[in-house]
Protein backbone atom coordinates (compact mmCIF):
# COMPACT_ATOMS: atom_id res chain seq x y z
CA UNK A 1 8.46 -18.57 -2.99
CA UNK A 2 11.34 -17.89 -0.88
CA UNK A 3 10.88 -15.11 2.00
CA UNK A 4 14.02 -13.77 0.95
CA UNK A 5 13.62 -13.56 -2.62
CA UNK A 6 10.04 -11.77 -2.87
CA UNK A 7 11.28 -8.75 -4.39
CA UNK A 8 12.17 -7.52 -7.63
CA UNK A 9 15.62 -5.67 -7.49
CA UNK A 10 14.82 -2.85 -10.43
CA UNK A 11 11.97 -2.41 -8.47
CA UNK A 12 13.57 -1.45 -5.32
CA UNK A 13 16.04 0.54 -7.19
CA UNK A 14 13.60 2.25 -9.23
CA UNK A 15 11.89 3.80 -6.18
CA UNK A 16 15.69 4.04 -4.24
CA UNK A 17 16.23 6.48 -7.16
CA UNK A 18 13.32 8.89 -6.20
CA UNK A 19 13.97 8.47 -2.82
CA UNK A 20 14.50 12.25 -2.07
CA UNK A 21 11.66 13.28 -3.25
CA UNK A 22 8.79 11.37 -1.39
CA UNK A 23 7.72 14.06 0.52
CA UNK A 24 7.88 16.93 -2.20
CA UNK A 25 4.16 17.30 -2.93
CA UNK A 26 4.80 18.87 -6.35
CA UNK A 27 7.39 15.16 -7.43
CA UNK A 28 6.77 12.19 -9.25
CA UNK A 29 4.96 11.31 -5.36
CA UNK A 30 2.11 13.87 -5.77
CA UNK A 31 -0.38 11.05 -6.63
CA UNK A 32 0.21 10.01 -3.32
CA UNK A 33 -0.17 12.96 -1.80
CA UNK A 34 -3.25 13.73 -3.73
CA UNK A 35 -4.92 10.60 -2.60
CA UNK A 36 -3.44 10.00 0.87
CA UNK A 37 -6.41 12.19 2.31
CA UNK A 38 -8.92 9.21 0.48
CA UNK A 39 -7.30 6.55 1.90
CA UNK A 40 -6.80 7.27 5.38
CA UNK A 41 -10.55 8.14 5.52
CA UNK A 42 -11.62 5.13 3.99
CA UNK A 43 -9.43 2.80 5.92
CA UNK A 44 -11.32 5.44 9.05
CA UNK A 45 -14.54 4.11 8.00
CA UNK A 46 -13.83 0.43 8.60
CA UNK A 47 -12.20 1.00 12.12
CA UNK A 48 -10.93 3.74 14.09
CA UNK A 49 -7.22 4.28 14.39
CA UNK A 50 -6.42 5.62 17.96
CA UNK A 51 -4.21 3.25 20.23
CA UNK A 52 -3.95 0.77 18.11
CA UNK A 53 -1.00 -1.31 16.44
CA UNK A 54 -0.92 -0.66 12.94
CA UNK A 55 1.46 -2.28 10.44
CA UNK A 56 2.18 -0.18 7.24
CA UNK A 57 3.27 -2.75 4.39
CA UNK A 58 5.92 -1.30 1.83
CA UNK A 59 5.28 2.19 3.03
CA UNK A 60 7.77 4.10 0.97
CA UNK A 61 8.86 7.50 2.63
CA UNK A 62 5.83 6.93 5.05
CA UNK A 63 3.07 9.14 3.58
CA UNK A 64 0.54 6.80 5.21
CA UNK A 65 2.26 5.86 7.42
CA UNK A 66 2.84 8.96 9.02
CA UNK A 67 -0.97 10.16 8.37
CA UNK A 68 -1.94 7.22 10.75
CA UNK A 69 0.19 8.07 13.48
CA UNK A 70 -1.62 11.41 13.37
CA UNK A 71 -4.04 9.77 14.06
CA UNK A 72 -3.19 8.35 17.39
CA UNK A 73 -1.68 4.74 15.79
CA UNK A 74 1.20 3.14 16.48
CA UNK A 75 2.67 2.48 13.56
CA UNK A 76 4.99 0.76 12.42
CA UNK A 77 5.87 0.87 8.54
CA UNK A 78 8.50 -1.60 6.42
CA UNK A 79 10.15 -1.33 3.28
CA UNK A 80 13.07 -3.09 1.44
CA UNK A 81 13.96 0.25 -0.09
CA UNK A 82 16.55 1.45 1.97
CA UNK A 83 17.14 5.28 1.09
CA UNK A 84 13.18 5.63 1.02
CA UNK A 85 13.30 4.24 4.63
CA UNK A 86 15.78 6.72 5.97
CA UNK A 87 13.37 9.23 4.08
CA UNK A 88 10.70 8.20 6.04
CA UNK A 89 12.84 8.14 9.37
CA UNK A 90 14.31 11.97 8.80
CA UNK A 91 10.62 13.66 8.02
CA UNK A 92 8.95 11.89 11.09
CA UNK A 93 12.06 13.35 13.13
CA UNK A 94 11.66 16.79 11.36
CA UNK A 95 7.59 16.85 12.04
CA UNK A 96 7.84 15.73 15.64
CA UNK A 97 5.53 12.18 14.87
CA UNK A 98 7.35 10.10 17.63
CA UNK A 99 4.62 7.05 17.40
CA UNK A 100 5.70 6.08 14.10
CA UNK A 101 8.78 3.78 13.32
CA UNK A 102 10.09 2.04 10.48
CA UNK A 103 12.16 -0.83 9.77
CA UNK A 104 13.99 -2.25 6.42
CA UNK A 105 12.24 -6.23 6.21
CA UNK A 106 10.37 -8.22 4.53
CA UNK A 107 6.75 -8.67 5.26
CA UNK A 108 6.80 -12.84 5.32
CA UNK A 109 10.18 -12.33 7.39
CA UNK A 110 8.34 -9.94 10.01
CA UNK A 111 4.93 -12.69 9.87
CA UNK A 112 7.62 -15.13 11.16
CA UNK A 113 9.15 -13.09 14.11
CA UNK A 114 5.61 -11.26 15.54
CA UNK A 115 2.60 -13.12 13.95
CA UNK A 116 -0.77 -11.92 15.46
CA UNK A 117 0.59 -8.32 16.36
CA UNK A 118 -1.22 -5.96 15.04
CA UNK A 119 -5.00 -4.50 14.96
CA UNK A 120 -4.73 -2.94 11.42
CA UNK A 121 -2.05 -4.19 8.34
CA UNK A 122 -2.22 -1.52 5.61
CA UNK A 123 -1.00 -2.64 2.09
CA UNK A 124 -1.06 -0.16 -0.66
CA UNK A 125 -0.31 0.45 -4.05
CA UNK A 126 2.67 -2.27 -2.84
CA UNK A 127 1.20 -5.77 -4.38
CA UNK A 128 1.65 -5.00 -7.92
CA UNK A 129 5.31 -4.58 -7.57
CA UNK A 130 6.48 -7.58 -6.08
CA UNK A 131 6.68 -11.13 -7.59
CA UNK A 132 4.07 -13.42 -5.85
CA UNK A 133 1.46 -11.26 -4.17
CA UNK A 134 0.15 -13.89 -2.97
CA UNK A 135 2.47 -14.27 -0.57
CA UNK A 136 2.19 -10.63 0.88
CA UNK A 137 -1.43 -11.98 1.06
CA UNK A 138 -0.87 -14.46 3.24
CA UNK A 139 1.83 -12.60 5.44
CA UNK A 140 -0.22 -9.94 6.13
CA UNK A 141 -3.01 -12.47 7.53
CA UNK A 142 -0.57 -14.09 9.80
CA UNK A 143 0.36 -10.75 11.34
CA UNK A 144 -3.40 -9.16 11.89
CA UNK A 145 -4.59 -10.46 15.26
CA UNK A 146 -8.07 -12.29 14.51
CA UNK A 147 -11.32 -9.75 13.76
CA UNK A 148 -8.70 -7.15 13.04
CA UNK A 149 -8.87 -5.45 9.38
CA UNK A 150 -5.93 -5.86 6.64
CA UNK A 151 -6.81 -2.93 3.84
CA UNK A 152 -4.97 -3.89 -0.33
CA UNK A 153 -4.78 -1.37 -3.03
CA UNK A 154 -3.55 -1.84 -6.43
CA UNK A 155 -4.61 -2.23 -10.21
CA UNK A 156 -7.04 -4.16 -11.92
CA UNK A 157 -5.82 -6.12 -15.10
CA UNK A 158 -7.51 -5.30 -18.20
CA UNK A 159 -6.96 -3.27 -21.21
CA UNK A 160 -9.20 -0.42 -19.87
CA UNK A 161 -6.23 -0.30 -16.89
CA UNK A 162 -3.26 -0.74 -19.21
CA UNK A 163 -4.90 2.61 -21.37
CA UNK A 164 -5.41 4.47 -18.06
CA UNK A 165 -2.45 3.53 -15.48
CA UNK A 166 0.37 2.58 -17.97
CA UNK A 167 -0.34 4.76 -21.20
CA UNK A 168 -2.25 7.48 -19.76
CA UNK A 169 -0.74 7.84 -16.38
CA UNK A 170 2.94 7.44 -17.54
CA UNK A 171 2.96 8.77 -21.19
CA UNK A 172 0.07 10.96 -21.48
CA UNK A 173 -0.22 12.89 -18.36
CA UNK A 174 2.69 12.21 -16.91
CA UNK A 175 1.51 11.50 -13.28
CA UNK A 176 3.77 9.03 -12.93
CA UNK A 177 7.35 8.38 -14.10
CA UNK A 178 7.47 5.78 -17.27
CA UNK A 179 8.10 2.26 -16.23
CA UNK A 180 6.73 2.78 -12.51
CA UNK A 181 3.85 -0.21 -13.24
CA UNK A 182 4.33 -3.66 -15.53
CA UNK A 183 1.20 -4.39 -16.76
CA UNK A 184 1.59 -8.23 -15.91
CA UNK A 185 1.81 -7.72 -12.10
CA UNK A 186 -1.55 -6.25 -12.24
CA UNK A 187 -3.65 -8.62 -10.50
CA UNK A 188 -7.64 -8.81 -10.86
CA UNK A 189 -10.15 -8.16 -7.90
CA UNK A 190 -11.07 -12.58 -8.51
CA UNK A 191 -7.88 -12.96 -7.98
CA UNK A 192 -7.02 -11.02 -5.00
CA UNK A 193 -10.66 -12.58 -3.78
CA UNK A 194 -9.11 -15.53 -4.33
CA UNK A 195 -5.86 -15.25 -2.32
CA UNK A 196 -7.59 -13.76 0.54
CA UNK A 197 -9.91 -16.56 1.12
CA UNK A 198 -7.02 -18.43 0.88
CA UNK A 199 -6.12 -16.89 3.96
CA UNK A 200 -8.54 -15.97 6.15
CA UNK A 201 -9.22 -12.86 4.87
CA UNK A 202 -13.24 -11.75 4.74
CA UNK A 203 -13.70 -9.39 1.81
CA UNK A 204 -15.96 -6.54 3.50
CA UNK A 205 -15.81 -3.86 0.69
CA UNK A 206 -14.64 -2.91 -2.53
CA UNK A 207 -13.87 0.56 -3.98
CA UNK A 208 -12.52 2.21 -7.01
CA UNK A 209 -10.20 5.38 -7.24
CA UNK A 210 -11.19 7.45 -10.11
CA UNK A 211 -9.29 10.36 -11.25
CA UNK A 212 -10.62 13.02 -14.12
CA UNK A 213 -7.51 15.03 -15.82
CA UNK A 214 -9.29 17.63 -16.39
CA UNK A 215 -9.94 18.96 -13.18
CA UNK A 216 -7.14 16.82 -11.57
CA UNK A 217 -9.18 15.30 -8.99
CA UNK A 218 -9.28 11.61 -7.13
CA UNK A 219 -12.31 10.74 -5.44
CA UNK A 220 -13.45 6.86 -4.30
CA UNK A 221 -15.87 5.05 -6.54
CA UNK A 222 -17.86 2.07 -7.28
CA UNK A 223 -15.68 1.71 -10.16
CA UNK A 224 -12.89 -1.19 -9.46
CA UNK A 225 -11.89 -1.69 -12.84
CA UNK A 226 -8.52 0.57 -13.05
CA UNK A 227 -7.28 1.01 -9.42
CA UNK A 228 -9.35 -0.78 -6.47
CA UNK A 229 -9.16 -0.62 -2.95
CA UNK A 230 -10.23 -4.11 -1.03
CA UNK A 231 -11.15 -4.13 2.58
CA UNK A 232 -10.55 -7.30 4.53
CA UNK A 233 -11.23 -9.15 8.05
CA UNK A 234 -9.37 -11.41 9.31
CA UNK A 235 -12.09 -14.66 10.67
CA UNK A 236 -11.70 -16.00 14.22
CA UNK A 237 -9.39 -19.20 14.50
């Protein structure tokens, strides 16, 4: 696929819409918020974050982004999304996080211009909302620098994930607005396995993210089979 076409327009305009709200904790964004906490220690227990070059892949209004940076990264985070960019750009600014920076392009566009760049790549929650995953795969690989660590989130396909992300995420619980996830860009763990191979990528660990609506809380599982969290390596040339 095309570098220029690997995005879905009502996507993009689905999260332009929200835009404003990213960083309001009690939004349509408080999963995020809720989990952010899990991921960066996770991603903390693979490699530590201070001084290095970290790449942020489709990071919104720059939750994680942002999170990293606090942690002594340089970040830099991308989006196509352009109002959830300038988001990003205005709360960094606000909270005085000057070693974070953001820029509207495309992750296979960016792989061409500064391949081999960066220690850490994060990629979350991103690949199930874009065309061919694959080729985010495969993007992100080229811009890790070799034996540095490229972290994927997103949802597993299977009717246990369509009841729990789709129905009871959207239009039970309402933890998400309807229509944020198409059940046919959900992309198994094989498959994922797959692409990474594909590309160089050494699967190191995978994780589930469990929620319970009862007491409204996340915590990180054994459990891959609705959302899933996949470490990766990339292997020496």
């Amino acid at each position: 696929m095309n570098n220029s076409t690997n995005v879905d327009p009502s996507e993009l305009a689905k999260f332009s819409e929200l835009a404003h709200r990213w960083w309001d904790p009690n939004s349509e964004f408080r999963p995020l918020h809720e989990i952010n906490p899990l991921r960066l220690s996770w991603i903390q227990e693979f490699t530590r974050l201070q001084d290095l070059q970290v790449l942020d892949v489709g990071c919104g209004g720059g939750i994680l982004s942002e999170a990293m940076a606090r942690e002594g990264a340089q970040v830099l985070g991308i989006d196509l999304a352009t109002k959830s960019l300038r988001v990003a750009q205005l709360h960094a600014l606000e909270s005085g996080v000057k070693n974070v920076h953001y820029r509207e392009c495309s992750v296979e566009a960016l792989a061409t211009q500064t391949p081999a760049q960066y220690d850490v790549v994060t990629c979350m929650e991103m690949l199930e909302h874009v065309p061919d995953f694959e080729s985010v795969v495969q993007a992100c690989s080229r811009l890790v620098k070799p034996g540095g660590w490229v972290f994927f989130s997103t949802l597993n396909r299977n009717p246990k994930s369509f009841l729990f992300a789709i129905v009871g995420a959207e239009f039970v619980l309402n933890l998400l607005p309807r229509g944020t996830h198409e059940y046919q860009k959900f992309i198994k763990p094989s498959e994922l396995a797959q692409s990474c191979r594909a590309s160089r990528l050494a699967q190191h660990s995978i994780r589930g993210l469990s929620y319970n609506p009862l007491t409204r809380r996340y915590w990180v599982s054994r459990d891959p089979s609705v959302n899933y969290w996949v470490a990766t390596q990339k292997n020496a040339p």
